[in-house]
Every structure is written in structure tokens, then in C-alpha cells.
C-alpha atoms as a PDB file:
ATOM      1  CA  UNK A   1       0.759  39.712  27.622  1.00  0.00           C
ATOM      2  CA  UNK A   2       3.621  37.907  28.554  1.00  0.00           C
ATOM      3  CA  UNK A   3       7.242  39.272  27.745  1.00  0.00           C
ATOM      4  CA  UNK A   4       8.321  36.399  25.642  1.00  0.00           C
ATOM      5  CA  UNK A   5       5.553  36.475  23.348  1.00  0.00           C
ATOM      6  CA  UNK A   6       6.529  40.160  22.981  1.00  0.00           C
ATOM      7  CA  UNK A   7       9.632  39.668  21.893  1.00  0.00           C
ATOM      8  CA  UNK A   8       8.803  36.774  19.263  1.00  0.00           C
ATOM      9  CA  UNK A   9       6.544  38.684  17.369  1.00  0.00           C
ATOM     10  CA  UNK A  10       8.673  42.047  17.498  1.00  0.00           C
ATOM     11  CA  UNK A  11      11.337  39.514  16.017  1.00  0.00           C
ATOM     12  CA  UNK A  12       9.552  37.791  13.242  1.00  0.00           C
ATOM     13  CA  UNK A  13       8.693  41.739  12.923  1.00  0.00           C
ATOM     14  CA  UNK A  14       5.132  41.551  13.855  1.00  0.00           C
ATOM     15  CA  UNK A  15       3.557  44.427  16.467  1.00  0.00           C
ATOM     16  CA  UNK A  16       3.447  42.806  19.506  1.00  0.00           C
ATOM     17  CA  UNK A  17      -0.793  41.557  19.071  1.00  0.00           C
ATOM     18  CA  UNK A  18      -1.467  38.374  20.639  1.00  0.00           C
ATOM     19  CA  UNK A  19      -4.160  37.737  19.005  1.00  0.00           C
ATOM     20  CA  UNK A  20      -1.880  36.969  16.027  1.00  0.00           C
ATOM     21  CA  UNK A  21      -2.208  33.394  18.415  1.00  0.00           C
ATOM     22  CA  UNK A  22      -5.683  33.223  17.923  1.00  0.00           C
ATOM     23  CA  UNK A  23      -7.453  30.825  15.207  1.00  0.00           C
ATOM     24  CA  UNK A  24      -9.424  32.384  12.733  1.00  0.00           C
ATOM     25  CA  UNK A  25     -12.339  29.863  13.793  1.00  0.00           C
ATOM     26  CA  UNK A  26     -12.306  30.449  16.916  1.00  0.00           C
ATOM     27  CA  UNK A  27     -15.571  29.908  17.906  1.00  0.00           C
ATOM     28  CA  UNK A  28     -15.590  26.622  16.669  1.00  0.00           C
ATOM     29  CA  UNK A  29     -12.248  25.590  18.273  1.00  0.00           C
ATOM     30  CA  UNK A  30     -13.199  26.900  21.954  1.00  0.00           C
ATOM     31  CA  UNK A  31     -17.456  27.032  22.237  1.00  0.00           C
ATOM     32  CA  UNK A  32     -18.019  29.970  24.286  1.00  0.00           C
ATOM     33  CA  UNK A  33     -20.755  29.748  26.945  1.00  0.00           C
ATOM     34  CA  UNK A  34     -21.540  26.430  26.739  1.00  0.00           C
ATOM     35  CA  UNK A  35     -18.551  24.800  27.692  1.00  0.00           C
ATOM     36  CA  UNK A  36     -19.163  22.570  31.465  1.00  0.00           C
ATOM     37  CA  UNK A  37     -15.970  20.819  31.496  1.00  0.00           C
ATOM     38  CA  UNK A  38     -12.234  22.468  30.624  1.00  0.00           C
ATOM     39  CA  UNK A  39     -12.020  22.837  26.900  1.00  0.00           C
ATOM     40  CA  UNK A  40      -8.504  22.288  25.498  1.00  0.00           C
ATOM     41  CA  UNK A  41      -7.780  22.579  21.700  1.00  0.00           C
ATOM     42  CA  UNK A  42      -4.180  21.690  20.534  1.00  0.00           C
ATOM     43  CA  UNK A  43      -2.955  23.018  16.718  1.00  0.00           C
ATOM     44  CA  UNK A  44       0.038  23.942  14.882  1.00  0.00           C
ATOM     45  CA  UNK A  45       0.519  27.190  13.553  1.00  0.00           C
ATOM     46  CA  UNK A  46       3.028  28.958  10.918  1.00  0.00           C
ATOM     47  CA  UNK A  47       3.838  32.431  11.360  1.00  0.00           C
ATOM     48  CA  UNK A  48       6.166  34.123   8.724  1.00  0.00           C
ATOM     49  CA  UNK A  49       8.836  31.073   9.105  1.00  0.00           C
ATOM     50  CA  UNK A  50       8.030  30.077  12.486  1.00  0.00           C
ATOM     51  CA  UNK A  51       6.112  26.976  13.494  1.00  0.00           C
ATOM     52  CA  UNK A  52       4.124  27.092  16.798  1.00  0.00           C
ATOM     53  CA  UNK A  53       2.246  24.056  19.156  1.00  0.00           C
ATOM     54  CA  UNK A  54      -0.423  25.893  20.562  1.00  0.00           C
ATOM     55  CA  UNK A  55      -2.595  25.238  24.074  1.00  0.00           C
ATOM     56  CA  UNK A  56      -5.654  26.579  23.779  1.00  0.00           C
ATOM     57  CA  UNK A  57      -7.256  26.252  27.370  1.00  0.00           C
ATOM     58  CA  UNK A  58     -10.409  27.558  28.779  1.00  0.00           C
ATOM     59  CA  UNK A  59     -11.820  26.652  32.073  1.00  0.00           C
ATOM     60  CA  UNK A  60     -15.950  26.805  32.526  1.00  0.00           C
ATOM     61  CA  UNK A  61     -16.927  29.845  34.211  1.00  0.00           C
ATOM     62  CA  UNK A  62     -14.275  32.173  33.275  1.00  0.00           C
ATOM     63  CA  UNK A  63     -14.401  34.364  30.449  1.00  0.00           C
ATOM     64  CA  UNK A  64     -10.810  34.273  29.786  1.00  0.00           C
ATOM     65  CA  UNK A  65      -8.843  31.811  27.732  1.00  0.00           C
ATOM     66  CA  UNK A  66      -5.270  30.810  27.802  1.00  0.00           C
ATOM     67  CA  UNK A  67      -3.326  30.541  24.882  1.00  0.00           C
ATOM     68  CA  UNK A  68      -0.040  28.201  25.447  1.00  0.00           C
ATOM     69  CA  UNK A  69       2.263  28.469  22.154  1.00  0.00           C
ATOM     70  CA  UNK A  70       5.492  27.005  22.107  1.00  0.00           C
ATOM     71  CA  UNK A  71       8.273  27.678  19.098  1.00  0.00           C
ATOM     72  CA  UNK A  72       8.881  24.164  17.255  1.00  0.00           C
ATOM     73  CA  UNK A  73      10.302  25.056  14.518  1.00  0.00           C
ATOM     74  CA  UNK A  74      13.721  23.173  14.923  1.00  0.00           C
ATOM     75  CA  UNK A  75      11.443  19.976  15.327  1.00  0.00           C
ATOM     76  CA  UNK A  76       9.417  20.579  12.283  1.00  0.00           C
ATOM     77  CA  UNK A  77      13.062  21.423  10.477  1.00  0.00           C
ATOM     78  CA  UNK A  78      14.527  18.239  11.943  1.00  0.00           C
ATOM     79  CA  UNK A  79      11.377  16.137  11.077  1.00  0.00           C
ATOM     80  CA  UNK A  80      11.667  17.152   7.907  1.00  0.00           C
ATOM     81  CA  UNK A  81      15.212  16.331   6.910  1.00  0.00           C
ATOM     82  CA  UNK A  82      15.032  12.835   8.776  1.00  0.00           C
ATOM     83  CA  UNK A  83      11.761  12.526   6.303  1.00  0.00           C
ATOM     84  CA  UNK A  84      13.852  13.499   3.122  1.00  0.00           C
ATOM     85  CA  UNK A  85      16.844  11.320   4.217  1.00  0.00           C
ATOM     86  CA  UNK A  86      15.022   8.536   4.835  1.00  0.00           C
ATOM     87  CA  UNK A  87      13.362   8.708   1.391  1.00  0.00           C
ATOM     88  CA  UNK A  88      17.473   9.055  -0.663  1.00  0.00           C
ATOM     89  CA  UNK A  89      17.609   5.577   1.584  1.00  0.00           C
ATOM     90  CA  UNK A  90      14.561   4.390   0.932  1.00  0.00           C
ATOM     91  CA  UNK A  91      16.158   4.919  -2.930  1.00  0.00           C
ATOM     92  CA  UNK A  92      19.475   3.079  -2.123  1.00  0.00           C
ATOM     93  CA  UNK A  93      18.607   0.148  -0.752  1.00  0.00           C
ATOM     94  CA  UNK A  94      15.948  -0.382  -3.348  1.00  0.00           C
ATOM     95  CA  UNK A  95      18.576  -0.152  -5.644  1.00  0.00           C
ATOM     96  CA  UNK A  96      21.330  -2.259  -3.235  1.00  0.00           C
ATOM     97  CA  UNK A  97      18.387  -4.797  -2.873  1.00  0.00           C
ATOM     98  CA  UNK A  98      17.880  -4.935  -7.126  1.00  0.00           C
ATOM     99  CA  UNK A  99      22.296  -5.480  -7.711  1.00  0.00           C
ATOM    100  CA  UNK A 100      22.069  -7.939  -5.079  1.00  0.00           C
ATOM    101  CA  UNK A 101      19.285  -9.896  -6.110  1.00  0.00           C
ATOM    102  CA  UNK A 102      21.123  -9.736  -9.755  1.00  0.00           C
ATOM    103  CA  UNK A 103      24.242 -11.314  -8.668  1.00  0.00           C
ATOM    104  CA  UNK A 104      21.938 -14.420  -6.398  1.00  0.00           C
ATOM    105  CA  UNK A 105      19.914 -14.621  -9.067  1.00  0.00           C
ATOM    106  CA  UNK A 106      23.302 -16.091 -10.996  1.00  0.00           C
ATOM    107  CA  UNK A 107      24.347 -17.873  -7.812  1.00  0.00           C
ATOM    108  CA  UNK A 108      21.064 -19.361  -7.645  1.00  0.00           C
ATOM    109  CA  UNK A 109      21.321 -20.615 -11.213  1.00  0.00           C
ATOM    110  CA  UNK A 110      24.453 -22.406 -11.100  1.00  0.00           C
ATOM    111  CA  UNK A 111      23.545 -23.688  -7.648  1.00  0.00           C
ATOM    112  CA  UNK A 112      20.618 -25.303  -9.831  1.00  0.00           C
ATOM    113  CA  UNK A 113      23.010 -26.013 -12.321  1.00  0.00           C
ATOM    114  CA  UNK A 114      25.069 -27.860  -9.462  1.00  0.00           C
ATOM    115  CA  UNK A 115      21.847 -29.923  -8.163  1.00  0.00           C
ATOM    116  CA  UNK A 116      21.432 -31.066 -11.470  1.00  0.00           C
ATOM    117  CA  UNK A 117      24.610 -32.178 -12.594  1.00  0.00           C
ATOM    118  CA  UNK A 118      24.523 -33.958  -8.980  1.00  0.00           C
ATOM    119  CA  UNK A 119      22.106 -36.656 -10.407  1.00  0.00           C
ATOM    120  CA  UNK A 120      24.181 -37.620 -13.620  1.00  0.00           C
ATOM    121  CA  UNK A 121      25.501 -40.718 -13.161  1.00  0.00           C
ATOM    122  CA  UNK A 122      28.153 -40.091 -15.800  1.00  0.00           C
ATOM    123  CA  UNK A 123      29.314 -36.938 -13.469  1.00  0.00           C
ATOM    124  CA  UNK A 124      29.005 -38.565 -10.522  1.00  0.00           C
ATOM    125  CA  UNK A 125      32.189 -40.885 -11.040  1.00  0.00           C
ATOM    126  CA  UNK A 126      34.485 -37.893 -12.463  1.00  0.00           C
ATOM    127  CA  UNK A 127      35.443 -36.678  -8.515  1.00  0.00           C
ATOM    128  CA  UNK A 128      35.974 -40.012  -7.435  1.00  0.00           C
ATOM    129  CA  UNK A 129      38.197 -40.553 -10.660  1.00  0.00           C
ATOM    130  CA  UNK A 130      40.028 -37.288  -9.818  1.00  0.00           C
ATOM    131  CA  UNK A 131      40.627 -38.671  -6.385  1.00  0.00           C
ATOM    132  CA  UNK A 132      42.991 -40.878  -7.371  1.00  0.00           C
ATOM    133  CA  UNK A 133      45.107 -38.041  -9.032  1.00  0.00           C
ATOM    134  CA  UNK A 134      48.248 -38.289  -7.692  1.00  0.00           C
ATOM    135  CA  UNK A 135      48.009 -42.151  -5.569  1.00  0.00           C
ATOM    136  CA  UNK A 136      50.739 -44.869  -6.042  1.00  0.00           C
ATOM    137  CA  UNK A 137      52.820 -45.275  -9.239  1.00  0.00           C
ATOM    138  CA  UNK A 138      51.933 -43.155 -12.386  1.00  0.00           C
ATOM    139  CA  UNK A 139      50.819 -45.052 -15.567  1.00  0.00           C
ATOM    140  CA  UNK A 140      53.491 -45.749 -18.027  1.00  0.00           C
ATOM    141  CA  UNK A 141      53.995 -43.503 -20.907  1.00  0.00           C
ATOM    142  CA  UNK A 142      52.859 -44.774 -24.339  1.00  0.00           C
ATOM    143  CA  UNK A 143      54.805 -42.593 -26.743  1.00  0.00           C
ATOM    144  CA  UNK A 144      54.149 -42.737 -30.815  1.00  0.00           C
ATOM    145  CA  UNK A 145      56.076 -45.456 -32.410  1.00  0.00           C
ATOM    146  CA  UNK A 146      57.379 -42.781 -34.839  1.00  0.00           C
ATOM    147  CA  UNK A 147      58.727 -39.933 -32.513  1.00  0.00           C
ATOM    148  CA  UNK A 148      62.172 -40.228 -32.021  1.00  0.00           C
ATOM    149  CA  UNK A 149      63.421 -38.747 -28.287  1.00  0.00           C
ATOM    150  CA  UNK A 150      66.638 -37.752 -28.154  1.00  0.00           C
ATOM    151  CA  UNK A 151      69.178 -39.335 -25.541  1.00  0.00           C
ATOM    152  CA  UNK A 152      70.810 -36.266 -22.924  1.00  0.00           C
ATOM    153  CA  UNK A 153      74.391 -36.365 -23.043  1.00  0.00           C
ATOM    154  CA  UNK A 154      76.435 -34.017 -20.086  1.00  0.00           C
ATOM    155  CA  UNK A 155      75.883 -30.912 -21.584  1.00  0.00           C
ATOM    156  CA  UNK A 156      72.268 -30.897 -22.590  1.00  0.00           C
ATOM    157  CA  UNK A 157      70.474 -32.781 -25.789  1.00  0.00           C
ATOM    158  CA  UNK A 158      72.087 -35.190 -28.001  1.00  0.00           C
ATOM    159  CA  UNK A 159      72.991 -32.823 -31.246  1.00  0.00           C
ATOM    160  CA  UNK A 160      72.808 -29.854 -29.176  1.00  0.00           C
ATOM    161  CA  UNK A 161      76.041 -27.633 -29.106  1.00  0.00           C
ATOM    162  CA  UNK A 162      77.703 -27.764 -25.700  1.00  0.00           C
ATOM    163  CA  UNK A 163      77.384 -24.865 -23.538  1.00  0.00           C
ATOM    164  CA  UNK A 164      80.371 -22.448 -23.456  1.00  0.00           C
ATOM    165  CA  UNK A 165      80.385 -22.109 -19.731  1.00  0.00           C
END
């Protein structure tokens, strides 16, 4: 048995039995006897909290089989958190995607709005009207007949007390 294998068992506090390897089924995962080409099974184990790819390799004509295991348990570990954060983001942006197809969903509506108020023919003339805003001399002011402005004099309104300064 090889040293390593040794000392991963004695540490997940095992004795140090390789057949701790071995499938329960092992007959059906390697056919004894009637194998005539190289027979290679591949599985993942768990022992204690460990996780282990094993080889399982057996030429025809031998009677001995090789068992290949190698410790994945940081990749199972890894896989495992990248499959749990990708689910909280699969969670975010569904909920992004729903308050951002809220706020188009109003955009969308007063774009229609927009479209719509395009083809009145009574709104069509009001930004052309507005245009003019502001171009050559303002219209004279038509005041009531009946309001009475006052006239300034130097220091302020007609009636007005002058300023002490």
C-alpha cells in the first residue's frame, strides 16, 4: 500500500485498510475473469468528510487491480459555493430585471403617450407657436381700463414715502 494512502486514512482516523477504496459492488464495477480489454471504472467517493475521484484499472490477465484515488474535496467545496452564489444572483437579477422593467414599463407609456399626442393636429402647432417666444418686438400690453398704475417719481412709487437713505 502506498504511503500516502496511509497517511489519509490514519488522518480522517481510519486504520490504514485500503480496501476502504473499494466499491461495495465490486464485481459489477470491474467483471473479474472475463474482462479481454483494460477495464477502467471512474466514481466519486465520500469518506467521513473527504471526497475522492477514484481510477479503478484492471488490465486482462492479471489478477491485480489498481485503485487510483485522488482527494477533491476543495473542488467539490468550491463547486459548491460557485453553485450557491450563482443561485443569490440568479435571485438579484431576477429581481434587478422586475424594478427595471417597472420603471420602462412607465417610460414606455409616456413614450406612447408622446406618439400619440404627435398626431394631434391641435398639438402639433403649440412648438412651432413656442418658437417664436422671444423673436422681434413683444406685443403691446392691454391693461384693464379700470386699473390705475401709478407714475415712479425719484424715490420709488408715486404716494410712497421717500426712502431715508
Amino acid at each position: 500500500m502506498n504511503p500516502a494512502t496511509t497517511n489519509v486514512l490514519l488522518s480522517l482516523g481510519l486504520p490504514p485498510d485500503p480496501s476502504v477504496f473499494l466499491p461495495g459492488d465490486f464485481d459489477k464495477v470491474v467483471p473479474l475473469g472475463a474482462a479481454t480489454a483494460p477495464v477502467r471504472a471512474c466514481r466519486v467517493v465520500q469518506i467521513r468528510e473527504r471526497y475522492f475521484h477514484e481510477s479503478i484499472c484492471m488490465v486482462p490477465g492479471q489478477t491485480s487491480v489498481r485503485v487510483y484515488a485522488y482527494d477533491i474535496t476543495d473542488r467539490v467545496h468550491a463547486t459548491e459555493a460557485l453553485s450557491y452564489a450563482n443561485h443569490k444572483l440568479g435571485i438579484l437579477t431576477s429581481i434587478t430585471r422586475h424594478d427595471i422593467q417597472n420603471k420602462l414599463s412607465g417610460v414606455f407609456g409616456y413614450l406612447d403617450l408622446l406618439r400619440g399626442s404627435l398626431r394631434d393636429p391641435q398639438l402639433i402647432g403649440i412648438p412651432r407657436q413656442g418658437g417664436d417666444i422671444g423673436r422681434g418686438n413683444p406685443p403691446p400690453y392691454r391693461f384693464h381700463p379700470g386699473l390705475r398704475i401709478p407714475r415712479r417719481n425719484r424715490t420709488g412709487l408715486a404716494g410712497d414715502p421717500p426712502h431715508p437713505c
